[in-house]
C-alpha atoms as a PDB file:
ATOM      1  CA  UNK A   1     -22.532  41.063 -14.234  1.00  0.00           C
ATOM      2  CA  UNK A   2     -21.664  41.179 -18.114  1.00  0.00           C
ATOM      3  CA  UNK A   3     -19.037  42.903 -18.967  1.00  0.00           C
ATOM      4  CA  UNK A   4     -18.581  45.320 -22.436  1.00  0.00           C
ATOM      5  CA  UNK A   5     -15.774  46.567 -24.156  1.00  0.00           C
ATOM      6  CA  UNK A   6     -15.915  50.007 -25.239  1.00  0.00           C
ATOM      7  CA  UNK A   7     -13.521  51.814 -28.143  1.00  0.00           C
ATOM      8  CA  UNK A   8     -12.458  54.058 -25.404  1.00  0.00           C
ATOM      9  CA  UNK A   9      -9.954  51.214 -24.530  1.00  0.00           C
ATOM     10  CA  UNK A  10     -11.738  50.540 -21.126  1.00  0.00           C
ATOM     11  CA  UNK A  11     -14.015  47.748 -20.337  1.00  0.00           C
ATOM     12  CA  UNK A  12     -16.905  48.561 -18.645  1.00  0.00           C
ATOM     13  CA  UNK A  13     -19.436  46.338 -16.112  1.00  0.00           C
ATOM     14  CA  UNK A  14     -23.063  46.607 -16.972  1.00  0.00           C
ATOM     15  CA  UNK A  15     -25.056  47.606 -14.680  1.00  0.00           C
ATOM     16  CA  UNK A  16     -28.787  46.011 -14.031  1.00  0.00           C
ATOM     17  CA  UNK A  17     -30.187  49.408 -14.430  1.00  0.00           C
ATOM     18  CA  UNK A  18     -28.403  50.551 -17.238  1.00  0.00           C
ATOM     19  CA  UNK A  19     -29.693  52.952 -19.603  1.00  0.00           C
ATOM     20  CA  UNK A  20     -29.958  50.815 -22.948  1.00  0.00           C
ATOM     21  CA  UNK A  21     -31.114  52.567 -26.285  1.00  0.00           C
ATOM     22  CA  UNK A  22     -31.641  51.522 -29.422  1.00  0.00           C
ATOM     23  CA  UNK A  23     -30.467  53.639 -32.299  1.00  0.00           C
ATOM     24  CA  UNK A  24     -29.809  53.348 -36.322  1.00  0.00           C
ATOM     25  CA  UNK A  25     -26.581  55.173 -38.019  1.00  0.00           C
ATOM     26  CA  UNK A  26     -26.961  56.515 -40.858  1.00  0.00           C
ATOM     27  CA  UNK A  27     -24.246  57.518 -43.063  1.00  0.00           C
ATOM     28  CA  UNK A  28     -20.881  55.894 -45.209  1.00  0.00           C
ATOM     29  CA  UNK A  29     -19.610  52.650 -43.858  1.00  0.00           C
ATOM     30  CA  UNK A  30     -16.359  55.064 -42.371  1.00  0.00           C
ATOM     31  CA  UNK A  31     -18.554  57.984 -41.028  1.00  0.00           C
ATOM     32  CA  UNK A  32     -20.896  55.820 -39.247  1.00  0.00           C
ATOM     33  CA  UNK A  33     -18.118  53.824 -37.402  1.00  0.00           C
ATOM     34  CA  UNK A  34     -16.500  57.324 -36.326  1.00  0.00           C
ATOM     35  CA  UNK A  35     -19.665  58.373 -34.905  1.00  0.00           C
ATOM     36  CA  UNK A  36     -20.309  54.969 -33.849  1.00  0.00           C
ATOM     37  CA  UNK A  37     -17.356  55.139 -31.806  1.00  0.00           C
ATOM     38  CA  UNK A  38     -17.833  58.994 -30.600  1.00  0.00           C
ATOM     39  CA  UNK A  39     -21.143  58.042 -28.967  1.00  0.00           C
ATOM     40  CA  UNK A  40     -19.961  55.323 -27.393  1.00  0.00           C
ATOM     41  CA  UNK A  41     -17.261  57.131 -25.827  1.00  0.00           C
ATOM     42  CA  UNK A  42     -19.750  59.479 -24.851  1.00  0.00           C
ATOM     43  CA  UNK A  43     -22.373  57.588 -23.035  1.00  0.00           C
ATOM     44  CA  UNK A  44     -19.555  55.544 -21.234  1.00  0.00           C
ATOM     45  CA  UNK A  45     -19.293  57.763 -18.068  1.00  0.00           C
ATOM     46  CA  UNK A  46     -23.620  58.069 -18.728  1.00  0.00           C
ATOM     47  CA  UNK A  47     -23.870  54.941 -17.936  1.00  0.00           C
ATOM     48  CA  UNK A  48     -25.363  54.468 -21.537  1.00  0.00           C
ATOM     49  CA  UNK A  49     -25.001  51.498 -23.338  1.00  0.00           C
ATOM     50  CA  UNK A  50     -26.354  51.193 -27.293  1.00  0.00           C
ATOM     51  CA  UNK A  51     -27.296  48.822 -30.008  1.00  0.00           C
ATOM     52  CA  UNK A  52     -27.374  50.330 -33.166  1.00  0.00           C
ATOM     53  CA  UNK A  53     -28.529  49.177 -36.473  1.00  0.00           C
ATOM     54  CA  UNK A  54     -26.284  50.508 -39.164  1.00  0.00           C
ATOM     55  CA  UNK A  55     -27.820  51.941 -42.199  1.00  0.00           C
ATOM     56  CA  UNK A  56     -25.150  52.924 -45.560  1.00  0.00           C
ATOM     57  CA  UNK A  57     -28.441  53.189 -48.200  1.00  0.00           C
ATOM     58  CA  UNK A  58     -28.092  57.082 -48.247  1.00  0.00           C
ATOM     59  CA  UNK A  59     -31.646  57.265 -49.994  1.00  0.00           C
ATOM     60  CA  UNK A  60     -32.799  55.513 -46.859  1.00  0.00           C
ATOM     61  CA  UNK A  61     -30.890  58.554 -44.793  1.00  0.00           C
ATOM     62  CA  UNK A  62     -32.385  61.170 -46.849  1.00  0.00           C
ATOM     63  CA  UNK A  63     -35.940  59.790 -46.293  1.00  0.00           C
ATOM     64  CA  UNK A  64     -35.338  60.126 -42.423  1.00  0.00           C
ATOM     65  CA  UNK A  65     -34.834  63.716 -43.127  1.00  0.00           C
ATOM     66  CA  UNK A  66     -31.065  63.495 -42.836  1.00  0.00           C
ATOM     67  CA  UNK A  67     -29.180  66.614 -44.563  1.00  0.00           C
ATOM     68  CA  UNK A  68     -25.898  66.082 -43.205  1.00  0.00           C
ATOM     69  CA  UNK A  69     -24.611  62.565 -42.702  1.00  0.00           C
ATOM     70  CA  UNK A  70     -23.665  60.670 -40.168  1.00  0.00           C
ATOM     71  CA  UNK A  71     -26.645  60.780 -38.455  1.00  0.00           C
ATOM     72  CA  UNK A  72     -28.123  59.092 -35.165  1.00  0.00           C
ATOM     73  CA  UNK A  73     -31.906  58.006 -35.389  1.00  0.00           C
ATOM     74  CA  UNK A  74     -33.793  57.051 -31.916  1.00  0.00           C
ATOM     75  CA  UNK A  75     -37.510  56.657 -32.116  1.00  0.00           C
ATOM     76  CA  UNK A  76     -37.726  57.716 -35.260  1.00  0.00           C
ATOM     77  CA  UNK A  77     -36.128  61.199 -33.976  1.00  0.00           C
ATOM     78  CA  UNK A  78     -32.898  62.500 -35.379  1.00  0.00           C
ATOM     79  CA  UNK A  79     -31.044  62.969 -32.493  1.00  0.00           C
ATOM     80  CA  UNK A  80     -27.177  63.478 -33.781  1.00  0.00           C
ATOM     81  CA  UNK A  81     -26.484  64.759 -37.442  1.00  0.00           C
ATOM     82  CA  UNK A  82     -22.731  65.203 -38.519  1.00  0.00           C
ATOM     83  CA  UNK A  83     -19.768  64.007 -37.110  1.00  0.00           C
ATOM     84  CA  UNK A  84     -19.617  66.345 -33.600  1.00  0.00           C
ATOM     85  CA  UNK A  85     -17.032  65.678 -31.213  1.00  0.00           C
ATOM     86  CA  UNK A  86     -17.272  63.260 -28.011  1.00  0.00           C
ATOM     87  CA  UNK A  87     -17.644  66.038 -25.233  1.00  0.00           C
ATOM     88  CA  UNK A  88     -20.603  67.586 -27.511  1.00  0.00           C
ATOM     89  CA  UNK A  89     -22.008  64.256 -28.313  1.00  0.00           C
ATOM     90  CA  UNK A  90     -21.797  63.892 -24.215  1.00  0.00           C
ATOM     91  CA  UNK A  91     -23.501  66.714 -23.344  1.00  0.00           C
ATOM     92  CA  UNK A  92     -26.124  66.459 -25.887  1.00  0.00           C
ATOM     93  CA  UNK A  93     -26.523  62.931 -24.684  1.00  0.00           C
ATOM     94  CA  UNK A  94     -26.723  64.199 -21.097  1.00  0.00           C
ATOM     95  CA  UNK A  95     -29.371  66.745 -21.826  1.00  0.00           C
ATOM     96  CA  UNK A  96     -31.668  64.797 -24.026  1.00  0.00           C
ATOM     97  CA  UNK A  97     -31.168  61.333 -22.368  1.00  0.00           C
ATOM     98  CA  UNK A  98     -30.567  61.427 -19.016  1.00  0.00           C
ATOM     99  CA  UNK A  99     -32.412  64.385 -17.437  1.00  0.00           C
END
């Protein structure tokens, strides 16, 4: 079983049946990695794991329909826009991903 390393301070096994999603970040090079690290705090006890594509070209942002950066694109869906705290970004995650 591979084993990740999340900014929580706490590696974590992954699982075969893991949840993986893709995502992009949009946002400044600082906002994205607080995000970044948010939702990945998050989704640890969702059994979520990510790859994200970072994005800093705030034109590209603004053609996604972003009007507050950072923002979290999956499936060409804005799913996250502005820096919200962990327990929000987990519950929003819980509601919209998992069930």
């Amino acid at each position: 079983m591979k084993e990740i390393s999340t900014p929580c301070g706490i590696s974590a096994p992954l699982a075969k049946n893991a949840l993986i999603v893709k995502g992009t970040l949009y946002g400044s090079r600082s906002e994205v990695t607080k995000l970044k690290k948010r939702i990945l705090c998050a989704s640890r006890r969702l059994g979520i794991h990510w790859q994200f594509t970072i994005e800093t070209d705030l034109l590209k942002a603004a053609d996604v329909g972003a009007t507050n950066l950072p923002i979290l694109v999956v499936n060409d869906n804005i799913l996250i826009q502005g820096l919200l705290a962990t327990e929000e970004i987990e519950s929003f995650l819980k509601r919209k991903l998992i069930i």
